[in-house]
Every structure is written in C-alpha cells, then in structure tokens.
Protein backbone atom coordinates (compact mmCIF):
# COMPACT_ATOMS: atom_id res chain seq x y z
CA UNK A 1 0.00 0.00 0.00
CA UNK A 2 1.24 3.84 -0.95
CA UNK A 3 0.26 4.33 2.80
CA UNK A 4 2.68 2.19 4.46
CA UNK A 5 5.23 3.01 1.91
CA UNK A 6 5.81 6.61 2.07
CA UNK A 7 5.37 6.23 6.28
CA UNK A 8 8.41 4.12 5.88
CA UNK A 9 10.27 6.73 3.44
CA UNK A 10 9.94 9.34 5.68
CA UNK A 11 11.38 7.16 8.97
CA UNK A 12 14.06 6.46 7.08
CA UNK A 13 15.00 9.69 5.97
CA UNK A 14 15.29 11.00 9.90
CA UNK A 15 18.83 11.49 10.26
CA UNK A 16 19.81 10.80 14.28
CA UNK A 17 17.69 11.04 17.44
CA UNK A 18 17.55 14.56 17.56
CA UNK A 19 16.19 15.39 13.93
CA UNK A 20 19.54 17.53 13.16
CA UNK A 21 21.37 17.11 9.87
CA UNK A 22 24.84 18.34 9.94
CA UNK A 23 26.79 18.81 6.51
CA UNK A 24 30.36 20.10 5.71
CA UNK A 25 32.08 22.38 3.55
CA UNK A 26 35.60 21.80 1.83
CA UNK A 27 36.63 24.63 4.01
CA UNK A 28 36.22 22.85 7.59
CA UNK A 29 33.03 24.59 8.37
CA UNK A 30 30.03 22.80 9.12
CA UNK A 31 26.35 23.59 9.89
CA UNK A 32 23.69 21.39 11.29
CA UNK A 33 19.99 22.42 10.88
CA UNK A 34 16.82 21.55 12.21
CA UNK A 35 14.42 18.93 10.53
CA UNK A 36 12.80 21.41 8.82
CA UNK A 37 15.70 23.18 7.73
CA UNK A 38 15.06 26.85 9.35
CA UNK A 39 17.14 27.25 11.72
CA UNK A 40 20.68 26.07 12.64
CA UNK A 41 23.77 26.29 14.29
CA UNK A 42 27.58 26.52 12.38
CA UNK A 43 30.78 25.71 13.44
CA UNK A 44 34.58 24.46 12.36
CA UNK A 45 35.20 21.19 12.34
CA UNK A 46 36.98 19.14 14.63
CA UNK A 47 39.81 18.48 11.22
CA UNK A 48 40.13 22.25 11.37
CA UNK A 49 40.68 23.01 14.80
CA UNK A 50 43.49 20.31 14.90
CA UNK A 51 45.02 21.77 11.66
CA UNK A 52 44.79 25.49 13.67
CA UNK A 53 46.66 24.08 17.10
CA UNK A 54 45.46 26.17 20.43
CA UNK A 55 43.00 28.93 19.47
CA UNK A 56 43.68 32.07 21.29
CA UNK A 57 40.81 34.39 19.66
CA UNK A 58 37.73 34.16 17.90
CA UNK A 59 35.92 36.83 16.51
CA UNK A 60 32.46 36.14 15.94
CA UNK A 61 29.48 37.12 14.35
CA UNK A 62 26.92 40.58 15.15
CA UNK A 63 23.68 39.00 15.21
CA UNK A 64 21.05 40.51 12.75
CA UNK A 65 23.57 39.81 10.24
CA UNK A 66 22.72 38.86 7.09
CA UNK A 67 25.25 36.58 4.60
CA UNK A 68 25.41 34.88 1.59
CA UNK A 69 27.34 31.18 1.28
CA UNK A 70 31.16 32.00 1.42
CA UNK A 71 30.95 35.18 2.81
CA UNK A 72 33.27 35.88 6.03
CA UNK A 73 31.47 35.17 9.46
CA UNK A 74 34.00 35.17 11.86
CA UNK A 75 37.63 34.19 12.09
CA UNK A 76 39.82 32.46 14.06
CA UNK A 77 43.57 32.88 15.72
CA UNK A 78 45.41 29.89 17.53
CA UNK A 79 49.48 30.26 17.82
CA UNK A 80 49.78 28.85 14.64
CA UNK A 81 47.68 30.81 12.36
CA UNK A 82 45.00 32.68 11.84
CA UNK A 83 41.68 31.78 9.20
CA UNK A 84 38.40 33.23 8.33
CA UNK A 85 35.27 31.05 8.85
CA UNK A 86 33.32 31.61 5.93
CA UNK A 87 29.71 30.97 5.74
CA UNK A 88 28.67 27.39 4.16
CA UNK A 89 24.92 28.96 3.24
CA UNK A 90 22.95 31.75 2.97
CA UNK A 91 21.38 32.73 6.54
CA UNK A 92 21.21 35.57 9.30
CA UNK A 93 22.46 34.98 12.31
CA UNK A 94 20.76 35.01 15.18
CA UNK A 95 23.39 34.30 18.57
CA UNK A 96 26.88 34.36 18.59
CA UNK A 97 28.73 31.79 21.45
CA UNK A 98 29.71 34.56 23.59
CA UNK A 99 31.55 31.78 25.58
CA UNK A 100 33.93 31.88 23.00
CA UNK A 101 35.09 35.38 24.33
CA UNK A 102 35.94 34.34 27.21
CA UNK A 103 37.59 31.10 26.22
CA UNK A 104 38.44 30.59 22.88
CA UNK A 105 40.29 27.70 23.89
CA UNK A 106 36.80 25.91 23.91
CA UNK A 107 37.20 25.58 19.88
CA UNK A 108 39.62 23.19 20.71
CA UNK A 109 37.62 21.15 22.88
CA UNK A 110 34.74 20.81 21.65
CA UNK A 111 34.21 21.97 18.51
CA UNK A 112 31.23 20.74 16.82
CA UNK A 113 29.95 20.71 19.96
CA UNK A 114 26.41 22.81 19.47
CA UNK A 115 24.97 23.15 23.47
CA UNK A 116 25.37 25.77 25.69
CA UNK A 117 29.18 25.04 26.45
CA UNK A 118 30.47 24.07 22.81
CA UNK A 119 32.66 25.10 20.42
CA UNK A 120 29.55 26.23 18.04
CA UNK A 121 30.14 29.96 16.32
CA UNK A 122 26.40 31.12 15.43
CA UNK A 123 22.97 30.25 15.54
CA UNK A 124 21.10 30.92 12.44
CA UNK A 125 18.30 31.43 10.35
CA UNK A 126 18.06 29.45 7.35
CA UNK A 127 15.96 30.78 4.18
CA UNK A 128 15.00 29.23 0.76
CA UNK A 129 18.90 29.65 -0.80
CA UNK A 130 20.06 28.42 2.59
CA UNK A 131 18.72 24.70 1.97
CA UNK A 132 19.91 24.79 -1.69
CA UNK A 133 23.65 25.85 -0.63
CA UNK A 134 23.43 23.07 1.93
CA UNK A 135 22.13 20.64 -0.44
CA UNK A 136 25.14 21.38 -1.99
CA UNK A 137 27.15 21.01 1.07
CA UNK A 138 29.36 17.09 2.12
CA UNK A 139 27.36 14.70 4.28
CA UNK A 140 29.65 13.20 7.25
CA UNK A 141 31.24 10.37 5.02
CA UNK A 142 31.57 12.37 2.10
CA UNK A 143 34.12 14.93 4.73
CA UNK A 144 35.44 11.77 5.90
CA UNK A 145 36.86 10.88 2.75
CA UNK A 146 37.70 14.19 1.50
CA UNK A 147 39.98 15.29 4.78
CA UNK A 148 41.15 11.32 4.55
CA UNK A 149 42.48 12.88 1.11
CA UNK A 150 43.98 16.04 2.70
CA UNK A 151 46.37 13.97 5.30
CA UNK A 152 49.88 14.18 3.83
C-alpha cells in the first residue's frame, strides 16, 4: 500500500535522534539544521581546529547579520595561524557563542559541539537559498573521505 510506503520513506530519511542534519564544507566549516531546515547552528570542524593548534581568539558574528554562502562570518587565531570562517549557506544569524570570548580555547575542545558550552560559532536562520547551498554542502562520510584525502 502507498500508505505504508511513504510512512516508511519518511522514517528512514530522519537522520539521528535529535532530527539535526549536519553537513560540511571543503573549508572545515560545518552547519547542522533543524528537521525542517530553518534554523541552525555553524561551526569548524573538529579536522580544522586540529590543523589550527590552540585557538587564542575568535571573533564572531553581530547578530542581525545577514550573509550569503562564502561570505566571512567570523575568524579564528590559535598560535599557529590565523583563518576566516566563511559561511557554508545563505542565513542571518541570530546568537553568537559569547563563551567563546571568554575562552576561545573551547574551539579546541569541543568543537562541533552545538549546546550551551560548545565550540559552536552562530545560531542561524536558514531561508530558501540556505537549503539549496546546503544541499550542496558534504554529508559526514563524504568529509570523511575528503579530509582522509587532505592527510599528507
């Protein structure tokens, strides 16, 4: 029956417990939204704060602001180096992890971490363009492999 079918399409298609679907960008951001894909949360990932060493400052986000995919949203300075974090969709940001002030060091940690004491950078409003740029953007395996490739 169509019935039974598309009731088992759609509990298939829930990605973890919590509904979130996290995707990745070739430049070591990521972003995980909500189910239905309005609102969400971006970070660097774990690859990326390894590559940086011990992160000393992060400059993050005003909220209200409004960016396209690849523009700059914050950036980050460990001992090594310093990088932007670029946007990996369209959105507006709506929080900025303040905690991150205090102790940038918390990158580090935990970073793709997205509760209250994570390494997260903004929380975000998602719009139409925003699901098509992360519809665009790697699935978990797919950045497995393609930092797998990056390891010298």
């Amino acid at each position: 029956m169509p019935t039974g079918s598309s009731t088992l399409d759609a509990a298939s298609s829930l990605p973890g417990s919590s509904g979130d679907i996290r995707k990745y960008t070739k430049d070591h951001e990521w972003v995980d939204l909500n189910a239905d894909q309005t609102a969400g949360v971006i970070g660097i990932s774990e690859y990326a704060a390894e590559e940086l060493g011990d992160v000393v400052y992060v400059e993050l986000p005003e909220v209200g602001k409004e960016l396209v995919a690849g523009d700059t949203l914050g950036a980050v300075e460990s001992v090594k180096s310093a990088a932007d974090i670029n946007s990996p969709i369209a959105c507006s940001v709506t929080a900025s992890n303040v905690v991150l002030e205090e102790k940038p060091g918390t990158i580090n940690q935990v970073p793709e971490d997205d509760s209250h004491g994570g390494g997260w950078i903004a929380k975000i409003t998602v719009s139409e363009q925003g699901r098509k740029d992360f519809a665009a953007l790697m699935d978990p395996e797919e950045y497995k492999a393609f930092t797998g490739s990056e390891e010298h």
